[in-house]
C-alpha atoms as a PDB file:
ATOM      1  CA  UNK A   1      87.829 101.040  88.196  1.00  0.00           C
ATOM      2  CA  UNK A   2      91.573 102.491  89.259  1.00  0.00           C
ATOM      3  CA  UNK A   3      92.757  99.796  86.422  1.00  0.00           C
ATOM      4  CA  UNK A   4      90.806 101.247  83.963  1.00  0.00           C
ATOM      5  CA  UNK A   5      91.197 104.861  84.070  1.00  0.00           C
ATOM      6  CA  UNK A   6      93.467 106.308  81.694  1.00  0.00           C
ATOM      7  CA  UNK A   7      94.800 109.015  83.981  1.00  0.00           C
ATOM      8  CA  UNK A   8      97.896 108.772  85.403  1.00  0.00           C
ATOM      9  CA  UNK A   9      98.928 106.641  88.465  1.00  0.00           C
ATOM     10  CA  UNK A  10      99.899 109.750  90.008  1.00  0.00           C
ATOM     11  CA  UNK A  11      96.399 111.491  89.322  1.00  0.00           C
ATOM     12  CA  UNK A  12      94.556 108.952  90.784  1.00  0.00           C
ATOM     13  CA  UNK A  13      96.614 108.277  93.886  1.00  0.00           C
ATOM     14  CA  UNK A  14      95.821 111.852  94.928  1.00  0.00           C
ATOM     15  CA  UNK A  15      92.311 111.075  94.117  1.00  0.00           C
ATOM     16  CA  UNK A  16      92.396 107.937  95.852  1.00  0.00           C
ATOM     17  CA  UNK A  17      89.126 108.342  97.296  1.00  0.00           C
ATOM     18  CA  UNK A  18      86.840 108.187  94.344  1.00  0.00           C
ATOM     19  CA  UNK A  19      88.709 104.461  93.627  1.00  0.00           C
ATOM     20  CA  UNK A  20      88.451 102.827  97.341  1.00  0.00           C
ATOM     21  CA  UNK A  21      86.018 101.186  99.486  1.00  0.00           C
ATOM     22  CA  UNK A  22      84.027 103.138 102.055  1.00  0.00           C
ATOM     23  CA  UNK A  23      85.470 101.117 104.848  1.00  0.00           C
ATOM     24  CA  UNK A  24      89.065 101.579 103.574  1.00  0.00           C
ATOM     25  CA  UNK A  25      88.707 105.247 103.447  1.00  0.00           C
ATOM     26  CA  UNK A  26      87.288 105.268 106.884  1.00  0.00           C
ATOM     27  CA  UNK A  27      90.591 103.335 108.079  1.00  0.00           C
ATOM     28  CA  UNK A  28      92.140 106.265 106.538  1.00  0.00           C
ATOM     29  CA  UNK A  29      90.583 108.877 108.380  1.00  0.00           C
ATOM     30  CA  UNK A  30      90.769 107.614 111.818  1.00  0.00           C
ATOM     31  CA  UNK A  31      94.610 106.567 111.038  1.00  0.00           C
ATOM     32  CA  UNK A  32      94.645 110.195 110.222  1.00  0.00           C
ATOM     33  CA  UNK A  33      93.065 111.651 113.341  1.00  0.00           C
ATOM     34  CA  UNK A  34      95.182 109.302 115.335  1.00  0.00           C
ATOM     35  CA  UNK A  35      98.384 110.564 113.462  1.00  0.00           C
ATOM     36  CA  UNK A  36      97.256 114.489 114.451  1.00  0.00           C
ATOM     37  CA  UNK A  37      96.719 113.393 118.410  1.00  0.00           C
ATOM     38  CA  UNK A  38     100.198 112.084 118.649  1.00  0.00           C
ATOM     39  CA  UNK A  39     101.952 115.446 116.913  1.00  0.00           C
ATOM     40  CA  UNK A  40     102.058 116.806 120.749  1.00  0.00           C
ATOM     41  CA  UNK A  41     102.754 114.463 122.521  1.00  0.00           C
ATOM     42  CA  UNK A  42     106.476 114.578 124.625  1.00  0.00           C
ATOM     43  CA  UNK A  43     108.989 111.729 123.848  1.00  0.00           C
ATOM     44  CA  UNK A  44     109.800 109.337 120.770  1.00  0.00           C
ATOM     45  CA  UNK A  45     107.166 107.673 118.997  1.00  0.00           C
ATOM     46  CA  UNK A  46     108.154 104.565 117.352  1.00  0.00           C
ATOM     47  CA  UNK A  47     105.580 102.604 115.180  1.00  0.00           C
ATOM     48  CA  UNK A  48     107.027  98.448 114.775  1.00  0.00           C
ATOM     49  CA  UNK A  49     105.043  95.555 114.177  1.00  0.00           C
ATOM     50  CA  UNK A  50     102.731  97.038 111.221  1.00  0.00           C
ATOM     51  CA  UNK A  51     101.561  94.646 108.757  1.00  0.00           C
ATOM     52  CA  UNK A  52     101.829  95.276 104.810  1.00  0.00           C
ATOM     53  CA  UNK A  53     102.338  99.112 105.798  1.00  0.00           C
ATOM     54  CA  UNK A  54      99.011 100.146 107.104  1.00  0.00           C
ATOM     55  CA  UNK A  55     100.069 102.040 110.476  1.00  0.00           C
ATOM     56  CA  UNK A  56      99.429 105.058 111.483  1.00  0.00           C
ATOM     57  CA  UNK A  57     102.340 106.444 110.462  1.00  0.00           C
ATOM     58  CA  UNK A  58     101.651 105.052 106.755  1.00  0.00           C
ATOM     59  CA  UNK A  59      99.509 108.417 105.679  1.00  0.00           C
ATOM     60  CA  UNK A  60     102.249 110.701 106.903  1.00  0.00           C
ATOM     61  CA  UNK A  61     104.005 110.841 103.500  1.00  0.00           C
ATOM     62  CA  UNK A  62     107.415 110.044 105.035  1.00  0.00           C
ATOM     63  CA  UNK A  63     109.655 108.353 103.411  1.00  0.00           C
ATOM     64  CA  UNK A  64     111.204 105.471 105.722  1.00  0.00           C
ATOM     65  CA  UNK A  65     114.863 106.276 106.468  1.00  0.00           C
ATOM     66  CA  UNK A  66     116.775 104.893 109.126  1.00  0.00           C
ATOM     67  CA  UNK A  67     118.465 107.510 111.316  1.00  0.00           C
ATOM     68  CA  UNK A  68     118.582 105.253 114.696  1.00  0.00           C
ATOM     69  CA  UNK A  69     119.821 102.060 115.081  1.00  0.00           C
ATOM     70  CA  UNK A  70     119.820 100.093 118.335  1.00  0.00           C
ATOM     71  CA  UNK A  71     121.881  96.832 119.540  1.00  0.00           C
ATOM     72  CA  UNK A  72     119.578  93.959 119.605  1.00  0.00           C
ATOM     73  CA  UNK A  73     122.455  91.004 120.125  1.00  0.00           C
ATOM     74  CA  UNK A  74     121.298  90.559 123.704  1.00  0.00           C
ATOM     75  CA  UNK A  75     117.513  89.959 122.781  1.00  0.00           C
ATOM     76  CA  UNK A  76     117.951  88.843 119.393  1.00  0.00           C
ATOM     77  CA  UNK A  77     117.420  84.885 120.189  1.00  0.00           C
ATOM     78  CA  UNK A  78     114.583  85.954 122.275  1.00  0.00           C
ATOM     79  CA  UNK A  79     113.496  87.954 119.411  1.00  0.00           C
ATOM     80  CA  UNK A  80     113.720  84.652 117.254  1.00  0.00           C
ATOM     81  CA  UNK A  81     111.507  82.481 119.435  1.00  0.00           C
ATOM     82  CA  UNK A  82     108.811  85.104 119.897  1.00  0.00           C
ATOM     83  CA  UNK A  83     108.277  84.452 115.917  1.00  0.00           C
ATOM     84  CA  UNK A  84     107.466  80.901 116.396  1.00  0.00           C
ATOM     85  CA  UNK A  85     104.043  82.210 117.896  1.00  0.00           C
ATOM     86  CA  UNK A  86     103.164  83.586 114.175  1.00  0.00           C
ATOM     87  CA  UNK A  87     103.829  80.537 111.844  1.00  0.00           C
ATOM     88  CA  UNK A  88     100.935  81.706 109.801  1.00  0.00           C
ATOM     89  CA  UNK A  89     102.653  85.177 108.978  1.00  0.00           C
ATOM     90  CA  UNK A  90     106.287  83.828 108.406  1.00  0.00           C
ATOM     91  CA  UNK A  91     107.241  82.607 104.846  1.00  0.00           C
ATOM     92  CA  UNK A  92     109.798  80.699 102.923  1.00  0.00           C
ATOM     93  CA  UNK A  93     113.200  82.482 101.912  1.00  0.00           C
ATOM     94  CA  UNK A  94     113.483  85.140  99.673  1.00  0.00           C
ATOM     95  CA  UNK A  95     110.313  86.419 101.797  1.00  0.00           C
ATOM     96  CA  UNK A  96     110.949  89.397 104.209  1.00  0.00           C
ATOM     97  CA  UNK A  97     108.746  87.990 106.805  1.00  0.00           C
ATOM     98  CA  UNK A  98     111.272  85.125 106.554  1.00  0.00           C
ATOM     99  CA  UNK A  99     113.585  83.737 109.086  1.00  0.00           C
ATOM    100  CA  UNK A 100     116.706  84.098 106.721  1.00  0.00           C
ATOM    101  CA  UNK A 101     115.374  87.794 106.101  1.00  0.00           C
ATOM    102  CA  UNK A 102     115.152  89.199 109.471  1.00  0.00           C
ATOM    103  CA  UNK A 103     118.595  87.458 110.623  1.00  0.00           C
ATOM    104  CA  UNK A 104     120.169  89.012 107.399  1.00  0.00           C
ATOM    105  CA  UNK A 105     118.359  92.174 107.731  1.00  0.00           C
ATOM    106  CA  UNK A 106     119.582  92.706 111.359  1.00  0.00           C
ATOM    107  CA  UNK A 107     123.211  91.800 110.681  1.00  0.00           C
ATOM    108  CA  UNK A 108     123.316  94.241 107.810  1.00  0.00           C
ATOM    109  CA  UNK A 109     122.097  97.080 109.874  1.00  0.00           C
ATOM    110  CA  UNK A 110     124.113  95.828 113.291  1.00  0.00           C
ATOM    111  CA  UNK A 111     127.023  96.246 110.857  1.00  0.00           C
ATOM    112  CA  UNK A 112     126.291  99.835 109.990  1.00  0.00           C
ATOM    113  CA  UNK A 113     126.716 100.336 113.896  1.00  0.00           C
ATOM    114  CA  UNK A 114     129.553  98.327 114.258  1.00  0.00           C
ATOM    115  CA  UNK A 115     127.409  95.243 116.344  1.00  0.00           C
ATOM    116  CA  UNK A 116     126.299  92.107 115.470  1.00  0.00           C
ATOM    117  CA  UNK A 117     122.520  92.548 115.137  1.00  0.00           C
ATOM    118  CA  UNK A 118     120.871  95.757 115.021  1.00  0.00           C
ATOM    119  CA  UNK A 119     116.995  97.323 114.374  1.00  0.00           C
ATOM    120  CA  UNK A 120     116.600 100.453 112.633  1.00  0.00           C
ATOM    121  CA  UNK A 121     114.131 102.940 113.127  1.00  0.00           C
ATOM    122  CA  UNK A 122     112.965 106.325 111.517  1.00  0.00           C
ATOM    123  CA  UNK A 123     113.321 108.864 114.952  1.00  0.00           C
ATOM    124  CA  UNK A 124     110.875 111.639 114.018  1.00  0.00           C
ATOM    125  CA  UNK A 125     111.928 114.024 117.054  1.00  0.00           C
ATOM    126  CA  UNK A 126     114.110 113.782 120.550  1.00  0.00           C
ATOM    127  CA  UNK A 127     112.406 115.266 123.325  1.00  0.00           C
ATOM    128  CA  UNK A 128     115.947 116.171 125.609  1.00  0.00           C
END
């Protein structure tokens, strides 16, 4: 159905829910009401780990930018071995789930920070 409509991709991503499934628009919702509880709460949220984009962050409409960076060269081996627990997930170079990725992908942002291996992350608010 979203293939075959002639309006625009733009048109029908902001009527996206006449062209999914029930279920995904449910997902939606309660990612949605989950996004609203955390607007008050005190601290730093930080949302790592999500597969393919689907957090709750992912219906936010921000775009990612990277405006902290921390030092991982102390836990970065760990880091490394923790992946062996999801063979099924990792993939074969060029891949970004693969192990050449996520070394090269650290390095390039530990070198924006002047370390060897660094994480970024998109810091919505400080709470001083």
């Amino acid at each position: 159905m979203f293939e075959k409509s002639k309006c625009s991709t733009d048109k029908k991503l902001a009527n996206f829910t006449k062209y999914v499934r029930r279920q995904h628009l449910a997902r939606f919702m309660v990612q949605y009401e989950l996004f609203k509880r955390q607007l008050n709460i005190k601290g730093s949220i930080v949302e790592c780990g999500v597969h393919n984009g689907g957090g709750v962050m992912s219906g936010s409409n921000f775009v990612f930018q990277l405006n902290w960076f921390e030092d991982v060269v102390k836990t970065f081996d760990f880091k490394i071995k923790a992946l062996d627990c999801y063979q099924s997930e990792m993939r074969e170079w060029p891949h970004p789930r693969s192990l050449k990725n996520i070394k090269n992908l650290a390095q390039c942002r530990g070198s924006m920070i002047g370390c060897e291996f660094a994480e970024g992350f998109m810091l919505l608010r400080i709470i001083q």
